[in-house]
C-alpha atoms as a PDB file:
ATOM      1  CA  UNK A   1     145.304 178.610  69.403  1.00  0.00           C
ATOM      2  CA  UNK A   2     144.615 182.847  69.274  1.00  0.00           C
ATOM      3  CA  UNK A   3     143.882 184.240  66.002  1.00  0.00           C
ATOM      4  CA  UNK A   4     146.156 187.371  65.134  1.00  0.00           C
ATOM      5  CA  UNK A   5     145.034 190.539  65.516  1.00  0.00           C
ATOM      6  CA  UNK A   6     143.179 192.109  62.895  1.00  0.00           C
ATOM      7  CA  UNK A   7     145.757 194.210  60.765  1.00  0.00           C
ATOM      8  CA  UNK A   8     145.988 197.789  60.900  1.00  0.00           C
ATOM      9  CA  UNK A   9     143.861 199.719  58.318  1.00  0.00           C
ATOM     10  CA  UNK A  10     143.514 203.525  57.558  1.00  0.00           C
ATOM     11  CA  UNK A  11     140.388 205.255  58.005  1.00  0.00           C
ATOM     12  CA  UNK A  12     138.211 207.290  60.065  1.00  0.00           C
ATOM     13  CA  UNK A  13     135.054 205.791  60.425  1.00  0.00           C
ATOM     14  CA  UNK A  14     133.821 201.811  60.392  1.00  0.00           C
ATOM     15  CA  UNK A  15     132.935 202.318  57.028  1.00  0.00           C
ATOM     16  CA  UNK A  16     135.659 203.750  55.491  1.00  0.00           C
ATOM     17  CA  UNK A  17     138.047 201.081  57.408  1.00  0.00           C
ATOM     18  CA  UNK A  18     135.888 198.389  55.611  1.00  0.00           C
ATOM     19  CA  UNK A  19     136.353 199.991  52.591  1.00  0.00           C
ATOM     20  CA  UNK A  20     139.948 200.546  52.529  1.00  0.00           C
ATOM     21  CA  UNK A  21     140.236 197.147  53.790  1.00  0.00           C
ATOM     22  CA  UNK A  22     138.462 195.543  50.906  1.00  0.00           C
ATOM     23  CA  UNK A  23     140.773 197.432  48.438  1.00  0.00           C
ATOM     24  CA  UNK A  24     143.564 196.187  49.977  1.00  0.00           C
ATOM     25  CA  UNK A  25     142.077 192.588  49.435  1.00  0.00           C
ATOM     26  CA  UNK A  26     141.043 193.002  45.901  1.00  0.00           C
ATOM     27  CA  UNK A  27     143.331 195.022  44.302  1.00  0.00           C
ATOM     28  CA  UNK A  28     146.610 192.906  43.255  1.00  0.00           C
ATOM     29  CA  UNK A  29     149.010 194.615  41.577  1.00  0.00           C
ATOM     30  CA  UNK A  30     150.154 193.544  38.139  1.00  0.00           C
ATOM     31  CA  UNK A  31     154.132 192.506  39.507  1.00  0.00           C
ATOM     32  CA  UNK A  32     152.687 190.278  41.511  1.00  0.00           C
ATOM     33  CA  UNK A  33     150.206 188.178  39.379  1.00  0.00           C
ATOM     34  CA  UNK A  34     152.884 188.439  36.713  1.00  0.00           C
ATOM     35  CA  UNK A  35     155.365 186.215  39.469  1.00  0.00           C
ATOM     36  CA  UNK A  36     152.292 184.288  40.115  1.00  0.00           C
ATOM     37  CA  UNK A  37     151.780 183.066  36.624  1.00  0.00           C
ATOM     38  CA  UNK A  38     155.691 182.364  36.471  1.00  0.00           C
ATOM     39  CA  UNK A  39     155.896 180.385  39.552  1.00  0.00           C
ATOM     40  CA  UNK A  40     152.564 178.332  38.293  1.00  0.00           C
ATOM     41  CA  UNK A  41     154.265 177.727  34.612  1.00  0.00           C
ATOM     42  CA  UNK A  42     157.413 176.592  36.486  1.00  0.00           C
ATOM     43  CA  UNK A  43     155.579 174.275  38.207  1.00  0.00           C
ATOM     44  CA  UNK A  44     153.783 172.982  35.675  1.00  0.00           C
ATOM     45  CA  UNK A  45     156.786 172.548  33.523  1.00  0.00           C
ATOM     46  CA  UNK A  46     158.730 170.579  36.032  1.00  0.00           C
ATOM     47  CA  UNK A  47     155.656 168.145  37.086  1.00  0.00           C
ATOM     48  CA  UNK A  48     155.573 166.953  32.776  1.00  0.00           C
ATOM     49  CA  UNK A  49     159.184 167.164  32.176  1.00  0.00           C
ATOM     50  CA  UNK A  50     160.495 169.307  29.558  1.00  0.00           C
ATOM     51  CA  UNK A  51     159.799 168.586  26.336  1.00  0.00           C
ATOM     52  CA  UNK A  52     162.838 168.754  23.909  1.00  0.00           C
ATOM     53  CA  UNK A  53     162.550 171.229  21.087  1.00  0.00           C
END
């Protein structure tokens, strides 16, 4: 099995690269946690059952 190739990333240098790429893997934009936390919930809900109200 081949590992994919490493993706591209902007920069000039190694160490920029590295930095830019470590951005792009730590920074999570606020959309997509917020779909996160809905998909999680929905799961959650449908594993107990709804509970009547």
């Amino acid at each position: 099995m081949k590992p994919e190739p490493a993706p591209k990333v902007p920069g000039t240098t190694e160490a920029e690269r590295m930095s830019n790429a470590l951005r792009m893997v730590l920074t999570v934009s606020k959309g997509d946690l917020l779909k996160e936390e809905a998909r999680q919930k929905r799961t959650r809900e449908k594993k107990r059952g709804k509970k009547p109200t």
